[in-house]
C-alpha atoms as a PDB file:
ATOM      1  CA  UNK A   1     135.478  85.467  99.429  1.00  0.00           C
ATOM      2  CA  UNK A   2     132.013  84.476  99.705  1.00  0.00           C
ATOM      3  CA  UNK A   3     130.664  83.398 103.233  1.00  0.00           C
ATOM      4  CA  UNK A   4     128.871  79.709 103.792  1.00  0.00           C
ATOM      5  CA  UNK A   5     125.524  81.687 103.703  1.00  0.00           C
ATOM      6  CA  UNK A   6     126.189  82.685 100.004  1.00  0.00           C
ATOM      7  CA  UNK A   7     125.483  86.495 100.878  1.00  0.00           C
ATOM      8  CA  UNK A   8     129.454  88.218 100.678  1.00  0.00           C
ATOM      9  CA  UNK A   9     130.925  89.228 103.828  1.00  0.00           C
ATOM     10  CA  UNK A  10     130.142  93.399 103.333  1.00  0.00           C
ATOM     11  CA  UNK A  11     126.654  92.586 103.426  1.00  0.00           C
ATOM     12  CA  UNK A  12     126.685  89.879 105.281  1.00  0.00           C
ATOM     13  CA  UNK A  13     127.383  92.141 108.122  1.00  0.00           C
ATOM     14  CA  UNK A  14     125.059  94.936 106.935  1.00  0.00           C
ATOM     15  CA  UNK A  15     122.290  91.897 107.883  1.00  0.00           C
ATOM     16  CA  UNK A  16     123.647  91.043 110.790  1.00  0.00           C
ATOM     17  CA  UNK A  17     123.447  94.588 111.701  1.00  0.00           C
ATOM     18  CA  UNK A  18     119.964  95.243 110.548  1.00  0.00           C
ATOM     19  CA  UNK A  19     118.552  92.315 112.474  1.00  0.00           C
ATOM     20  CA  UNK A  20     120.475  92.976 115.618  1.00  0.00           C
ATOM     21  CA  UNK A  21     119.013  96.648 115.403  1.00  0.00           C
ATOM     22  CA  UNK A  22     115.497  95.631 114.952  1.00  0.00           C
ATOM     23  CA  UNK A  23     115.755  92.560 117.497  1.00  0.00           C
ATOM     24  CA  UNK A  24     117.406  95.701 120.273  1.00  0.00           C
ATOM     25  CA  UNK A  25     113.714  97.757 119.643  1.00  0.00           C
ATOM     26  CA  UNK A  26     111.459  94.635 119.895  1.00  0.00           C
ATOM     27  CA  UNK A  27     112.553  93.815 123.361  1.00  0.00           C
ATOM     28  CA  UNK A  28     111.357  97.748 124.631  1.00  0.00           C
ATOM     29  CA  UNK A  29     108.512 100.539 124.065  1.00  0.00           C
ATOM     30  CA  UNK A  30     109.471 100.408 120.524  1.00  0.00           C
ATOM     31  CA  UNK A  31     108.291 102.785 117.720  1.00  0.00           C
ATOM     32  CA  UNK A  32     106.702 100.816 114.934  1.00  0.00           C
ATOM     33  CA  UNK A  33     106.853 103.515 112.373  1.00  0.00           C
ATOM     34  CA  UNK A  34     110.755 104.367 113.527  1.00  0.00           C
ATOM     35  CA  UNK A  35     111.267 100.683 113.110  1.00  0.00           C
ATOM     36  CA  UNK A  36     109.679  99.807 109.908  1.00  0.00           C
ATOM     37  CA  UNK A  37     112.155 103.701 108.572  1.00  0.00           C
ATOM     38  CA  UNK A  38     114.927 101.761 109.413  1.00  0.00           C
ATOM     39  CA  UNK A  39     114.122  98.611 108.292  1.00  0.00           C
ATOM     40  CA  UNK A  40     112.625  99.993 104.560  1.00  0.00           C
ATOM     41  CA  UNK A  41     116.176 102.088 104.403  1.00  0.00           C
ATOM     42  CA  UNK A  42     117.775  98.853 105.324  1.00  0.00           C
ATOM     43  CA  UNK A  43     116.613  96.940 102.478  1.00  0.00           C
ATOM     44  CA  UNK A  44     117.890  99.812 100.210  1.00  0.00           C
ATOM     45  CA  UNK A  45     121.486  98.982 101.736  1.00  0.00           C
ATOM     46  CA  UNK A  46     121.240  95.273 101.816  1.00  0.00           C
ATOM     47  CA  UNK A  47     119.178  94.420  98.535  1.00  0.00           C
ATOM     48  CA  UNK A  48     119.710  95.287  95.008  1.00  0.00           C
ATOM     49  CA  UNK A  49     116.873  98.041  95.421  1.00  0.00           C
ATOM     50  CA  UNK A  50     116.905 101.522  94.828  1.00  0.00           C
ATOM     51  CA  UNK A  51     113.742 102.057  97.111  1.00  0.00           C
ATOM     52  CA  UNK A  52     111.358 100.371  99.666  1.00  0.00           C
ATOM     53  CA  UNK A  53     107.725 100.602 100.893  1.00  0.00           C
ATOM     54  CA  UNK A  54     106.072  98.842 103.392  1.00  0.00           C
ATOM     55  CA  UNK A  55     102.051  98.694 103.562  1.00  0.00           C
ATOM     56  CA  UNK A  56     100.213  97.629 106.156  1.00  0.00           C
ATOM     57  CA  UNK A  57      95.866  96.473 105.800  1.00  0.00           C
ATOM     58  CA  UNK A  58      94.227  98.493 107.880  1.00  0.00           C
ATOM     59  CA  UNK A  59      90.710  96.830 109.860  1.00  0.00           C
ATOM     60  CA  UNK A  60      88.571  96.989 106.458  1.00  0.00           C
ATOM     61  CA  UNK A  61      91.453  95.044 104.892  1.00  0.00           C
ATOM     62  CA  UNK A  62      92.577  98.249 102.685  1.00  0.00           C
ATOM     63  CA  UNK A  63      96.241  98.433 101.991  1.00  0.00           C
ATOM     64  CA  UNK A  64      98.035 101.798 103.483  1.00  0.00           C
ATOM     65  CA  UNK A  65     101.667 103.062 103.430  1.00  0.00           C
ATOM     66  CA  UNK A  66     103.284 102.473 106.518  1.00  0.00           C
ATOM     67  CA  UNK A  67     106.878 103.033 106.044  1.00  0.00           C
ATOM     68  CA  UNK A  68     109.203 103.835 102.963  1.00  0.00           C
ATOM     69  CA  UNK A  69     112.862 104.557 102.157  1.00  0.00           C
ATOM     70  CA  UNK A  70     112.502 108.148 100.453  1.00  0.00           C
ATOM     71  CA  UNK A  71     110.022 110.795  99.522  1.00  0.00           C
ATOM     72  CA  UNK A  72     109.895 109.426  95.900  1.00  0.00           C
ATOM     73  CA  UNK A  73     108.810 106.071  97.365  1.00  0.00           C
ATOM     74  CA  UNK A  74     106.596 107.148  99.619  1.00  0.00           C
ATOM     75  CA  UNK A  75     104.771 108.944  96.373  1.00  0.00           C
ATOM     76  CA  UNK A  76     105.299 105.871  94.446  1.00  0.00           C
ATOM     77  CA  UNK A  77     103.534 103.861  96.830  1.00  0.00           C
ATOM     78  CA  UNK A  78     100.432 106.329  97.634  1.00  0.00           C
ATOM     79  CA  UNK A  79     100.022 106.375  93.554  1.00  0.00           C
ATOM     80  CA  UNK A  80     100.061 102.902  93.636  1.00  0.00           C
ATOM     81  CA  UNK A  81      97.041 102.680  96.235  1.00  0.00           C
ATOM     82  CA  UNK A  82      94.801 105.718  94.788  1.00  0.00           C
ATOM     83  CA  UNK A  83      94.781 103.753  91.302  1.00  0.00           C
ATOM     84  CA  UNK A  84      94.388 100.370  93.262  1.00  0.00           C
ATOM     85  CA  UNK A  85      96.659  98.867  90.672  1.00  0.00           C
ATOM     86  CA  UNK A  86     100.408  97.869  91.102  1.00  0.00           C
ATOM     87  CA  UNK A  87     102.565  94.780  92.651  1.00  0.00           C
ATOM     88  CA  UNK A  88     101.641  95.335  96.112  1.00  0.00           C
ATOM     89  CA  UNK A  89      98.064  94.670  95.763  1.00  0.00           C
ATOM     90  CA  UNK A  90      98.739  91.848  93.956  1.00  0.00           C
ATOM     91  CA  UNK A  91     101.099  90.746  96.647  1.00  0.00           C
ATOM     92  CA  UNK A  92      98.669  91.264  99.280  1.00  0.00           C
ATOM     93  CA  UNK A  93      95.718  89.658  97.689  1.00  0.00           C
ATOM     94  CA  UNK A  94      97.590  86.294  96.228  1.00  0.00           C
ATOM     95  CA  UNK A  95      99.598  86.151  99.185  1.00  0.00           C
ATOM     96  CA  UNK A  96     102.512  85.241  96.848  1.00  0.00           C
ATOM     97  CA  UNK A  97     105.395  87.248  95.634  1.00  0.00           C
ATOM     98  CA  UNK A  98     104.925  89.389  92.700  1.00  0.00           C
ATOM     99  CA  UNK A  99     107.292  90.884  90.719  1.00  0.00           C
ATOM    100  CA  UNK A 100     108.468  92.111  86.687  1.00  0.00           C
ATOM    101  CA  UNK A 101     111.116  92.147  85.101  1.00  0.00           C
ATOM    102  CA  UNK A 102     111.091  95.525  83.011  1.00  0.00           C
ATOM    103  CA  UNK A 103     108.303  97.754  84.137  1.00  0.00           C
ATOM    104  CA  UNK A 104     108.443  99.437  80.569  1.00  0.00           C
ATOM    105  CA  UNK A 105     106.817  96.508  79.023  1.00  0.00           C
ATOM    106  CA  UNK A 106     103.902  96.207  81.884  1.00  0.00           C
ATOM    107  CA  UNK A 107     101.404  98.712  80.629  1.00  0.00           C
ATOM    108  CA  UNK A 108      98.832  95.943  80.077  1.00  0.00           C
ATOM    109  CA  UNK A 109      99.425  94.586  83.292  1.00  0.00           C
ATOM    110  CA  UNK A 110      99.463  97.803  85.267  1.00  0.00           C
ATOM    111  CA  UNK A 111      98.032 100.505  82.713  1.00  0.00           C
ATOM    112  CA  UNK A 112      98.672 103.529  84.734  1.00  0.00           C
ATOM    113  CA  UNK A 113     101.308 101.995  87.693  1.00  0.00           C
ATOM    114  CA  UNK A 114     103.869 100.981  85.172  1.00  0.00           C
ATOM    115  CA  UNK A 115     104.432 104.053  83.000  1.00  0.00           C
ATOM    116  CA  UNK A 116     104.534 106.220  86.322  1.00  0.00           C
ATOM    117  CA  UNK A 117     106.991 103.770  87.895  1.00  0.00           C
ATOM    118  CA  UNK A 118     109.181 103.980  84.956  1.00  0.00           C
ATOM    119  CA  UNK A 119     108.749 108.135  84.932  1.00  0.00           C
ATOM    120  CA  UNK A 120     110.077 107.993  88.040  1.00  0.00           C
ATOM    121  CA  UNK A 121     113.012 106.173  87.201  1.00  0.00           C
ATOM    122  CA  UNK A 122     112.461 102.868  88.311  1.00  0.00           C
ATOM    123  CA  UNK A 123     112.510  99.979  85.694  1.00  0.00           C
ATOM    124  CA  UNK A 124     111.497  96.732  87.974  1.00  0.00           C
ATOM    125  CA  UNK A 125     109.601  95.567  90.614  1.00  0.00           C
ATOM    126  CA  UNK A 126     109.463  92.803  93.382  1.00  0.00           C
ATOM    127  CA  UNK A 127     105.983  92.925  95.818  1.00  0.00           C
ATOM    128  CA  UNK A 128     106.482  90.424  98.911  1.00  0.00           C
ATOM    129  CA  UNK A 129     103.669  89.689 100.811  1.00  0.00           C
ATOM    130  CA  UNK A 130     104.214  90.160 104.821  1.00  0.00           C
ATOM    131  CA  UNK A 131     102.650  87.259 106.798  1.00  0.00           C
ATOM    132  CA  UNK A 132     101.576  86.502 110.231  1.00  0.00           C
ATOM    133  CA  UNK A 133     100.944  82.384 109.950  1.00  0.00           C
ATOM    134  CA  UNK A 134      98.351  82.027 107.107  1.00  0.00           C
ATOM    135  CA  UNK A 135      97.120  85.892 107.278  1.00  0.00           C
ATOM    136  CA  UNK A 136      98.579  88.316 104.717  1.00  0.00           C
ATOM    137  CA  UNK A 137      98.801  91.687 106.298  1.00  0.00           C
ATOM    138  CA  UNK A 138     100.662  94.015 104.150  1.00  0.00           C
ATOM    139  CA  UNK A 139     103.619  93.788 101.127  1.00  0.00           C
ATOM    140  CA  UNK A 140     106.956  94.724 101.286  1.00  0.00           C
ATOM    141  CA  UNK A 141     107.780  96.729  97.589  1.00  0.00           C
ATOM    142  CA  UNK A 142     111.362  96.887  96.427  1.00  0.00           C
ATOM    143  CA  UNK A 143     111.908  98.958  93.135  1.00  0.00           C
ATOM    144  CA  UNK A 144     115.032  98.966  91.294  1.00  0.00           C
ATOM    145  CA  UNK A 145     116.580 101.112  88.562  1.00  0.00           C
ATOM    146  CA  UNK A 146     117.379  98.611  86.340  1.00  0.00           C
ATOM    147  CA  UNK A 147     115.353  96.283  84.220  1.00  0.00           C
ATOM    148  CA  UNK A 148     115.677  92.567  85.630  1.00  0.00           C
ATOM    149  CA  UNK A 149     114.872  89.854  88.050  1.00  0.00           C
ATOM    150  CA  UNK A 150     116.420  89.258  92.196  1.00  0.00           C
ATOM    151  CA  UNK A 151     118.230  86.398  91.903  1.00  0.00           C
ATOM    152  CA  UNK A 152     117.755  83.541  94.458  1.00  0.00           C
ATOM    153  CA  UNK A 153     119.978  84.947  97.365  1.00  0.00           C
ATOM    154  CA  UNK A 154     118.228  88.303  97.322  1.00  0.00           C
ATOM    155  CA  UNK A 155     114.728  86.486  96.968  1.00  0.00           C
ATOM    156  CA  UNK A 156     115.600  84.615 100.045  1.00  0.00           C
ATOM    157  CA  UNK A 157     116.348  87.743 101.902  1.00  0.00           C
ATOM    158  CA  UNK A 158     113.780  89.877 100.987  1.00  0.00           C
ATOM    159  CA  UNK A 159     111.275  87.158 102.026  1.00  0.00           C
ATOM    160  CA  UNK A 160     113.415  86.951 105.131  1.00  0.00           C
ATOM    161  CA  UNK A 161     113.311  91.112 105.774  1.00  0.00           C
ATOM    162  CA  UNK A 162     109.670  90.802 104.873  1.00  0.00           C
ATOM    163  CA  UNK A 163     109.072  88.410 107.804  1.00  0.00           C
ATOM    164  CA  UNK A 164     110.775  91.038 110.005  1.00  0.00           C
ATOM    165  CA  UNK A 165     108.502  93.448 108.951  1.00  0.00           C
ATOM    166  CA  UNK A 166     105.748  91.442 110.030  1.00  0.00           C
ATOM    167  CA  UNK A 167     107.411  90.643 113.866  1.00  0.00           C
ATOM    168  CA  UNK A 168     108.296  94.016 113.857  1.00  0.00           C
ATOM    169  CA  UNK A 169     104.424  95.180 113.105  1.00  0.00           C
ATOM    170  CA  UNK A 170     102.870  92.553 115.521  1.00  0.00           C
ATOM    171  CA  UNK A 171     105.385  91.044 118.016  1.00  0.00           C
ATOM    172  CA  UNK A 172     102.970  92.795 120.977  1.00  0.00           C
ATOM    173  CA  UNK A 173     100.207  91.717 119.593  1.00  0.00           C
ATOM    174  CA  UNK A 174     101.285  87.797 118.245  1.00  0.00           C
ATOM    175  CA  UNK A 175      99.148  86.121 120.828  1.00  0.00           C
ATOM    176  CA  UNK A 176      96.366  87.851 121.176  1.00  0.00           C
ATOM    177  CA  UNK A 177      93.264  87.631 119.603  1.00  0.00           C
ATOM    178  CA  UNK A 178      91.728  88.924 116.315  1.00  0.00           C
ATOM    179  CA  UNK A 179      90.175  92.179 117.664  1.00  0.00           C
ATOM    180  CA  UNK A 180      93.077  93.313 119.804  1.00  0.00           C
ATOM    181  CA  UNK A 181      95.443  92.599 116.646  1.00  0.00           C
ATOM    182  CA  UNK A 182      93.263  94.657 114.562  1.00  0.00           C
ATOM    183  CA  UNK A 183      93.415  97.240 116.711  1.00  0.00           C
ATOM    184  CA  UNK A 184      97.646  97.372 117.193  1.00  0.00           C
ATOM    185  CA  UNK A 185      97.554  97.445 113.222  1.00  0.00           C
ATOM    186  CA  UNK A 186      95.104 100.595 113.140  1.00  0.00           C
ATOM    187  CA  UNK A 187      96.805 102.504 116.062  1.00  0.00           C
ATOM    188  CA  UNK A 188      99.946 102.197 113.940  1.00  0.00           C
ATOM    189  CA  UNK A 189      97.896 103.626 110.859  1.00  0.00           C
ATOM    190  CA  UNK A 190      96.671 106.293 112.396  1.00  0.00           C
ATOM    191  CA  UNK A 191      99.954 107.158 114.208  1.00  0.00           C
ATOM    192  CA  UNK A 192     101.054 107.392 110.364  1.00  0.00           C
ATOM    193  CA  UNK A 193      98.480 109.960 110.055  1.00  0.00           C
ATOM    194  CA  UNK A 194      99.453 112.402 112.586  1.00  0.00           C
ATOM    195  CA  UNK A 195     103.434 112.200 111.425  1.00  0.00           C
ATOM    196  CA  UNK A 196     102.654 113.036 108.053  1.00  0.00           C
ATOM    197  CA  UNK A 197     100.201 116.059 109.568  1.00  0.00           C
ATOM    198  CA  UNK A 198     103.438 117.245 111.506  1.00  0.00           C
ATOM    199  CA  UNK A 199     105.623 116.815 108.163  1.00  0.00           C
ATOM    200  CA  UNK A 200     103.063 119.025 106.309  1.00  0.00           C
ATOM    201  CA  UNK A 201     102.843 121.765 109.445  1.00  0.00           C
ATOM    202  CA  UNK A 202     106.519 121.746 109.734  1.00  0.00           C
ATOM    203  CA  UNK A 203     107.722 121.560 106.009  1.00  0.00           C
ATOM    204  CA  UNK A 204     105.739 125.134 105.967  1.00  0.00           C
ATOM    205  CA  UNK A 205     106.807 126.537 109.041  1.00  0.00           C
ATOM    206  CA  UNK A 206     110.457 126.283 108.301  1.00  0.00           C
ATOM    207  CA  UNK A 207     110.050 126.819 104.270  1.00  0.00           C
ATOM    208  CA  UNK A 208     111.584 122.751 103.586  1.00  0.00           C
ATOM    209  CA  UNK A 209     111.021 119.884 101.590  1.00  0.00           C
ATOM    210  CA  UNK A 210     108.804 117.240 103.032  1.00  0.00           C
ATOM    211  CA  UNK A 211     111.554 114.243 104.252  1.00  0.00           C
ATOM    212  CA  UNK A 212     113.967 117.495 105.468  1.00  0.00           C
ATOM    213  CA  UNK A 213     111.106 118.366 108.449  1.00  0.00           C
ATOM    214  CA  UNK A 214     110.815 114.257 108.690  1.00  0.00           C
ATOM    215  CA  UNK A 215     114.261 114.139 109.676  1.00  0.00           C
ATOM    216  CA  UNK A 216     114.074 117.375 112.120  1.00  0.00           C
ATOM    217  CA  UNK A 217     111.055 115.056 114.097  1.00  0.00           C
ATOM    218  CA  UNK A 218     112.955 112.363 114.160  1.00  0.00           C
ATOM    219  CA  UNK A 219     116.482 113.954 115.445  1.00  0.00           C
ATOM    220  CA  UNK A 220     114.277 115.776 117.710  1.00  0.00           C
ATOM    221  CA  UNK A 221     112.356 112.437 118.897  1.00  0.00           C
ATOM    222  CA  UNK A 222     116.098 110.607 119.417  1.00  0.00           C
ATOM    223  CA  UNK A 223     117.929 113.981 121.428  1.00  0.00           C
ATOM    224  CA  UNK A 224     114.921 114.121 123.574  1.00  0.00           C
ATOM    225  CA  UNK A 225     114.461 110.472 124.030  1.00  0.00           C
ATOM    226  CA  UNK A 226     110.509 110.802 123.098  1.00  0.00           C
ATOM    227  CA  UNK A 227     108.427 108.241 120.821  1.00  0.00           C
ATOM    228  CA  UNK A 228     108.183 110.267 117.288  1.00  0.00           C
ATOM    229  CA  UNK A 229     104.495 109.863 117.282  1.00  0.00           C
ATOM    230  CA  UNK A 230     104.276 111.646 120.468  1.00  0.00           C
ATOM    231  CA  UNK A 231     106.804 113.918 119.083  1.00  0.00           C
ATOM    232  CA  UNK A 232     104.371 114.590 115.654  1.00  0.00           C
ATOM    233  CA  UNK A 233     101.279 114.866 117.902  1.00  0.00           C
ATOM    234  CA  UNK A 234     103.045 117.423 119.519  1.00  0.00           C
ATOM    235  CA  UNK A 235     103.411 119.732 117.199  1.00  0.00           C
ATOM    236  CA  UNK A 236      99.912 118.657 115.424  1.00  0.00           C
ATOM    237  CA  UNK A 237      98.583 119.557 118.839  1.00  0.00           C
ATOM    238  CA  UNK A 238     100.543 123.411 118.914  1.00  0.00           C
ATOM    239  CA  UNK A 239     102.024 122.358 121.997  1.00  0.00           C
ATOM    240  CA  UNK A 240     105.737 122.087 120.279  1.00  0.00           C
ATOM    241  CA  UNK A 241     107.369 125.549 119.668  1.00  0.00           C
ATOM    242  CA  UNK A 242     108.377 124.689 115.975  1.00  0.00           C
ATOM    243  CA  UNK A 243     111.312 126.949 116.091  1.00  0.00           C
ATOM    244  CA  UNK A 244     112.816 124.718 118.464  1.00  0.00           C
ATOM    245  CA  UNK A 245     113.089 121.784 115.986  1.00  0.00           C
ATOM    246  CA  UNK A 246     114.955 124.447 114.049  1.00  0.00           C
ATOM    247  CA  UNK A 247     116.937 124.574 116.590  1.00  0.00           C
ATOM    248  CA  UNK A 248     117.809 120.602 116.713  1.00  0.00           C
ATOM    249  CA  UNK A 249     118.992 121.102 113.262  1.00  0.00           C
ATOM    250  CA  UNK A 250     121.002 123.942 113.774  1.00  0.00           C
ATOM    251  CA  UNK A 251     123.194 121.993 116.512  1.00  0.00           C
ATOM    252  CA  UNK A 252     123.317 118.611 114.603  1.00  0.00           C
ATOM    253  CA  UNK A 253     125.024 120.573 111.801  1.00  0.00           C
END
């Protein structure tokens, strides 16, 4: 049976769920990294994606990764921006959706995107651009293993998880001027900075893969009821004994 919204009932409720989840974080001292995770591993669940990244412009206007579902996105995306080439910048500077079909026949279009997107297993694309009224301030990327277009339902709620994105980024910062909203965007950025620096430290402390010590931060964040970034700056910092996250893991087993 197919609900009245045209999306079936299973995920129906996965989007009830995801919205719910992101609304219960915008009403407190939310996490914007945390929130954009869950919301990129969302769209895996909801969408007919097999990954998601979400990048943010940072005050020059250059696109950085903010979020993403897995490691292999994450890399996907960072490519992606070093070789300024790909859906997502496309997104971001049309301010329209972007997307192909079969990445395998894009090599003209995206000479060295496409045939590392398709090395890595993914064989289409779909780049929404996230929006704040008529600014563009970052693209939501879904990739997907199979060659192929969305069709209309999942075009109208990727657009719609896209727009999420954007409240999630800048629902403290909606009504304020251009400066201060410039300056919310970069803390987040830089925020980004320090977790990865903490993924790095810890991934070679403990002798693990990079989204293994991701998780450790953020089960470690969640037990202690602590923002991850202050978490990550922690241990940046030396002031977290990283044997302790060890530790977290060991009792979450």
């Amino acid at each position: 049976m197919i609900s009245p919204t045209g999306i079936g009932p299973t995920r129906e409720a996965q989007v009830i769920r995801t919205f719910l989840e992101l609304a219960d974080t915008l009403v407190a001292d939310y996490d914007i990294i945390d929130s954009l995770t869950v919301l990129a591993a969302r769209c895996v669940e909801i969408l007919d994606a097999a990954a998601t990244g979400i990048l943010l412009a940072d005050a020059d206007g250059r696109l950085r990764l903010i979020a993403a579902s897995s490691e292999q996105a994450r890399l996907l995306e960072l490519f992606q921006l070093q070789n300024d080439e790909g859906p997502c910048m496309e997104a971001f500077a049309s301010g329209r959706a972007v997307g192909h079909v079969d990445l395998a026949a894009a090599v003209e279009r995206w000479t060295r995107f496409a045939p590392y997107a398709v090395g890595a297993g993914y064989r289409s694309v779909y780049a929404i651009p996230l929006r704040l009224r008529g600014d563009i301030i970052g693209a939501l990327n879904l990739f997907r293993c199979e060659p192929g277009s969305l069709d209309d339902d999942d075009v109208g709620l990727a657009q719609a998880l896209a727009d999420l994105a954007s409240i999630t980024i800048l629902q403290a910062a909606a009504a304020t001027e251009a400066r201060q909203r410039e300056d919310q965007l970069q803390h987040a950025l830089d925020s980004r900075v320090i977790v990865e620096q903490a993924k790095g430290m810890l991934a070679e402390h403990a002798h693990i893969d990079m989204p293994a010590a991701f998780d450790r931060i953020r089960t470690r964040a969640r037990n202690t009821n602590t923002k991850l970034t202050d978490i990550a700056a922690s241990i940046v910092g030396g002031e977290l004994d990283l044997n302790a996250l060890t530790a977290d893991s060991t009792r979450n087993r």
